[in-house]
C-alpha atoms as a PDB file:
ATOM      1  CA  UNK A   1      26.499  72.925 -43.575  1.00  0.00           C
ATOM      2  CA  UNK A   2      27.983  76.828 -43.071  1.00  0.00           C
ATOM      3  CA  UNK A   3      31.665  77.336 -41.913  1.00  0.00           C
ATOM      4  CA  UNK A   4      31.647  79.432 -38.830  1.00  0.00           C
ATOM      5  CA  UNK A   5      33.475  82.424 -40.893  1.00  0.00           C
ATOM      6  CA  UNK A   6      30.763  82.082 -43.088  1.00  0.00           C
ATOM      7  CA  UNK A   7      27.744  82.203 -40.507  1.00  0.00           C
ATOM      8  CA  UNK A   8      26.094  85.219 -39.168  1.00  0.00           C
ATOM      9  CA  UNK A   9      28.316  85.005 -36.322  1.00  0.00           C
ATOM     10  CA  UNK A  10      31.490  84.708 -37.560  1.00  0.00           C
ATOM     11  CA  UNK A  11      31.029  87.520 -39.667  1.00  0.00           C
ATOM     12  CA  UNK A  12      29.729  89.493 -36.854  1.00  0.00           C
ATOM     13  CA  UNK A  13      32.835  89.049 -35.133  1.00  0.00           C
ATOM     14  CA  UNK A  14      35.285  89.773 -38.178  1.00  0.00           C
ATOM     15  CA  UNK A  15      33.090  92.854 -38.895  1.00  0.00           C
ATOM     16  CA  UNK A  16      33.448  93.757 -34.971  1.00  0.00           C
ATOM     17  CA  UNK A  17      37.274  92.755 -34.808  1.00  0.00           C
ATOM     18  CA  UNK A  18      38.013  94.908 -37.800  1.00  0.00           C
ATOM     19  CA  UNK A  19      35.605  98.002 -36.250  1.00  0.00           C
ATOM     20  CA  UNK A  20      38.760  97.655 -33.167  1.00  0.00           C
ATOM     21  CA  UNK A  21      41.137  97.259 -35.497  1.00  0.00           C
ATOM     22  CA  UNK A  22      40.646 100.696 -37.192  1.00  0.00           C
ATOM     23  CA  UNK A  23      39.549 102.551 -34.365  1.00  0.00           C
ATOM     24  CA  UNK A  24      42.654 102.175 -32.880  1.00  0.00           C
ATOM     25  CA  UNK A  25      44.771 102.597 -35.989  1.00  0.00           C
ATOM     26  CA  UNK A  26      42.482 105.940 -36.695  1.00  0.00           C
ATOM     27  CA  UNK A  27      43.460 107.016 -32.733  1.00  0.00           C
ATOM     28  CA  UNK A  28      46.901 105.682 -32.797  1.00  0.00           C
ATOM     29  CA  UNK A  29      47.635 107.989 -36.648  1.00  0.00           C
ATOM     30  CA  UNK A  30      45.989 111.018 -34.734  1.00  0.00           C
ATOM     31  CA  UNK A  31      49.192 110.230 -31.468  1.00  0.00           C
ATOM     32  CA  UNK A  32      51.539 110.324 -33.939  1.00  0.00           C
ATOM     33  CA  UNK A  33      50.241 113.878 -35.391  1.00  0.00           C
ATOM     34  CA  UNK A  34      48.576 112.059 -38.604  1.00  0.00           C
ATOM     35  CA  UNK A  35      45.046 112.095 -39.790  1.00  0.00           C
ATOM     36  CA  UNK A  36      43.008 109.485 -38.355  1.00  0.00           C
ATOM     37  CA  UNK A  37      40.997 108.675 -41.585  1.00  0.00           C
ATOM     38  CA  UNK A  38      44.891 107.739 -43.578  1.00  0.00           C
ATOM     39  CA  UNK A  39      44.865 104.641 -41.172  1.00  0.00           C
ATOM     40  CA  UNK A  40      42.093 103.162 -43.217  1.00  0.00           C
ATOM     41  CA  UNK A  41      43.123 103.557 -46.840  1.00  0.00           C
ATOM     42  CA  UNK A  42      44.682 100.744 -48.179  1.00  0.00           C
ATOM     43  CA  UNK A  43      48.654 100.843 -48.592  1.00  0.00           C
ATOM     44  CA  UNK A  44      48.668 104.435 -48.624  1.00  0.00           C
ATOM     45  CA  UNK A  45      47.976 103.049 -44.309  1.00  0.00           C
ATOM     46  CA  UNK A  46      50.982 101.617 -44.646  1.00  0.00           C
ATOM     47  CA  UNK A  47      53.097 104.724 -46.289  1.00  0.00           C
ATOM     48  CA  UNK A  48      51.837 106.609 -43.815  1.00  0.00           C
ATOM     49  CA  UNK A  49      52.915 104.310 -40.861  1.00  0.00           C
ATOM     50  CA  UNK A  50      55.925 103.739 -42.534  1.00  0.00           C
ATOM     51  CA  UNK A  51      56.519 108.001 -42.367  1.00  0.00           C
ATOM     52  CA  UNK A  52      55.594 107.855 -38.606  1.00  0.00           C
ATOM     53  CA  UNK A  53      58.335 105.332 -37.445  1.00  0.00           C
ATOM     54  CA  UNK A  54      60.814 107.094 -40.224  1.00  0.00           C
ATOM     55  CA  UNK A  55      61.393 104.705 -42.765  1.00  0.00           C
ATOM     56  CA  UNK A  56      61.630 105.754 -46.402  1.00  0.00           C
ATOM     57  CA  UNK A  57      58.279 104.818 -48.396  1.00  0.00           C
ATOM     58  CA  UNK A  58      59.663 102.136 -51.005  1.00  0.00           C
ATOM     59  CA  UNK A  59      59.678 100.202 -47.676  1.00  0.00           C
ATOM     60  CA  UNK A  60      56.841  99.064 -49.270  1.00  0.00           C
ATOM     61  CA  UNK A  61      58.265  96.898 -52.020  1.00  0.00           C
ATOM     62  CA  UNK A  62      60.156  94.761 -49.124  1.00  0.00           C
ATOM     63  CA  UNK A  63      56.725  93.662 -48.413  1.00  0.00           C
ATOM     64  CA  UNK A  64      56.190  92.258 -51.379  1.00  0.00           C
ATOM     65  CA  UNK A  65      58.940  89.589 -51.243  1.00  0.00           C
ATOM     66  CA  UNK A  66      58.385  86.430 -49.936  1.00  0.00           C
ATOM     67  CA  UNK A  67      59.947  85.645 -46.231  1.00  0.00           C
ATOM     68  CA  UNK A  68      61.281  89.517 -46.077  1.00  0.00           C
ATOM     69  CA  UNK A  69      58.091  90.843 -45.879  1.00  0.00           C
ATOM     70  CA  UNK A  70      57.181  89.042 -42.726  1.00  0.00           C
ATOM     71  CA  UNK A  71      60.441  90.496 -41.065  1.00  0.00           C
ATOM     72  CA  UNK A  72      59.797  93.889 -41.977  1.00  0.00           C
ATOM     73  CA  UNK A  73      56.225  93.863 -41.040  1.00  0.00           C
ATOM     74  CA  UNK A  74      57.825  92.596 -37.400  1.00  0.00           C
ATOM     75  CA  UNK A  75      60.621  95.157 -37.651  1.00  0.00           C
ATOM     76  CA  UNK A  76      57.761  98.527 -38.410  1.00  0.00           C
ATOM     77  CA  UNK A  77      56.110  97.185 -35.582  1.00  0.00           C
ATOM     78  CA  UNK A  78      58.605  97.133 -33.031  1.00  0.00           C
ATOM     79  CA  UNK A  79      59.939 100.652 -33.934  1.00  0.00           C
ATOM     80  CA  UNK A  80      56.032 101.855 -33.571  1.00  0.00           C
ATOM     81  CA  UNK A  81      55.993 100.038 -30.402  1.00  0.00           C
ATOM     82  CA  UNK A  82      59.525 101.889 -29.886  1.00  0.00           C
ATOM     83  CA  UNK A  83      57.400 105.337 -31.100  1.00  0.00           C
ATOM     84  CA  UNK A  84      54.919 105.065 -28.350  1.00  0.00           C
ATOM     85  CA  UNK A  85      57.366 104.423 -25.619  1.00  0.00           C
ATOM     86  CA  UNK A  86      56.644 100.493 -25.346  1.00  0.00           C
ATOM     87  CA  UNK A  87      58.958  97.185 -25.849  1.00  0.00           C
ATOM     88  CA  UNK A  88      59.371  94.083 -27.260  1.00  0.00           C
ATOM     89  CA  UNK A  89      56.356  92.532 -26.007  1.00  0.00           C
ATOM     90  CA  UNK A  90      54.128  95.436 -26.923  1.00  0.00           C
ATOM     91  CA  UNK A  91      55.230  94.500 -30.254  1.00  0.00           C
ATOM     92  CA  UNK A  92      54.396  90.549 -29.990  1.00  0.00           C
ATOM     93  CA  UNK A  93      51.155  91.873 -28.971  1.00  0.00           C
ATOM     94  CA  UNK A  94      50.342  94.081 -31.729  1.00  0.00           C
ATOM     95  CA  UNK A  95      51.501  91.284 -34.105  1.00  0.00           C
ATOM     96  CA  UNK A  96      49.084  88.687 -32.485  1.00  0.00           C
ATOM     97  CA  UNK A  97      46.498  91.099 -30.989  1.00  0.00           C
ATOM     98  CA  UNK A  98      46.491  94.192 -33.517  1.00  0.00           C
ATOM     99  CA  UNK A  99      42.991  94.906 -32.592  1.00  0.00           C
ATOM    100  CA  UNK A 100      43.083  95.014 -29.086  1.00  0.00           C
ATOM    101  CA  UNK A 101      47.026  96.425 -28.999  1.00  0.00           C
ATOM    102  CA  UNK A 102      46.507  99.436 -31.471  1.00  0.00           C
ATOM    103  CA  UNK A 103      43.138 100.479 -29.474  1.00  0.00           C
ATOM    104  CA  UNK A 104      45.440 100.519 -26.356  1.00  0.00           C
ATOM    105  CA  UNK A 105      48.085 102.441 -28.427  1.00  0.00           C
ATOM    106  CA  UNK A 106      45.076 105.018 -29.138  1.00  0.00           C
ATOM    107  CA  UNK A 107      43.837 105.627 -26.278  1.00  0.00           C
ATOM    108  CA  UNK A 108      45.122 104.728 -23.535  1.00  0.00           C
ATOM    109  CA  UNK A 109      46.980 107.928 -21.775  1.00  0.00           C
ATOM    110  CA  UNK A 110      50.379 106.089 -21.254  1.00  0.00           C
ATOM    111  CA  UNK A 111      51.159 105.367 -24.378  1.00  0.00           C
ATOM    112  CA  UNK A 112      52.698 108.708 -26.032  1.00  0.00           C
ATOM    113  CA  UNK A 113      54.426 108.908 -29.279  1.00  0.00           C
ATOM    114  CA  UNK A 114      57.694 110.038 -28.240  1.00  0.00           C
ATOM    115  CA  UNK A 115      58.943 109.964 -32.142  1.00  0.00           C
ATOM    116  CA  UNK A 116      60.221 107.681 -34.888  1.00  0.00           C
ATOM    117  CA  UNK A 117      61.730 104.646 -33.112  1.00  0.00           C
ATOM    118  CA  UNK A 118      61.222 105.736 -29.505  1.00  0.00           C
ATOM    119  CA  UNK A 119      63.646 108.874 -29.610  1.00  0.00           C
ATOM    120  CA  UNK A 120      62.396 112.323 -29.049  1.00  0.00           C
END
């Protein structure tokens, strides 16, 4: 018997999920005056995000240890939240709803980047 996630339809939806996922990333890079197509490379995504909220790029390595990386993954968020002009729930959304949050960081018209961490 097939696992959902394995079954046409589950993959249909990860494949769709991820399609929102970096179509908002690729409209919320070109906000913040990057190119769109750096939200979809692996890591270098994340150097690059890193650059737009103005945090130095070996950032990076904090990721890679246990129970720190989880807070700094919260902490990037809430200062791109704090980019765009949004709070702290804008940030538990685009920690439980990336998909759906970055495509209304993209493109909706009320979300500006305003600059690293929310000051112009």
């Amino acid at each position: 018997m097939e696992t959902f996630l394995l079954s046409g339809m589950g993959i249909s939806i990860i494949v769709l999920l991820l399609f929102f996922f970096f179509a908002g990333a690729w409209a919320t890079f070109e906000k913040a005056g990057e190119k769109g197509w750096k939200s979809i490379i692996p890591i270098y995504n994340l150097i690059i995000l890193l650059k737009i909220v103005d945090k130095p790029w070996w950032w990076i390595l904090l990721y890679l240890i246990p129970g720190i990386g989880f807070i700094i993954h919260i902490v990037v968020i809430h200062l791109l939240s704090l980019s765009f002009g949004k709070g702290f729930l804008y940030t538990v959304g685009l920690y439980f709803l990336s998909p759906l949050f970055y495509l209304l960081l993209g493109f909706r018209k009320s979300a500006q980047y305003i600059g690293p961490g929310g000051v112009a």
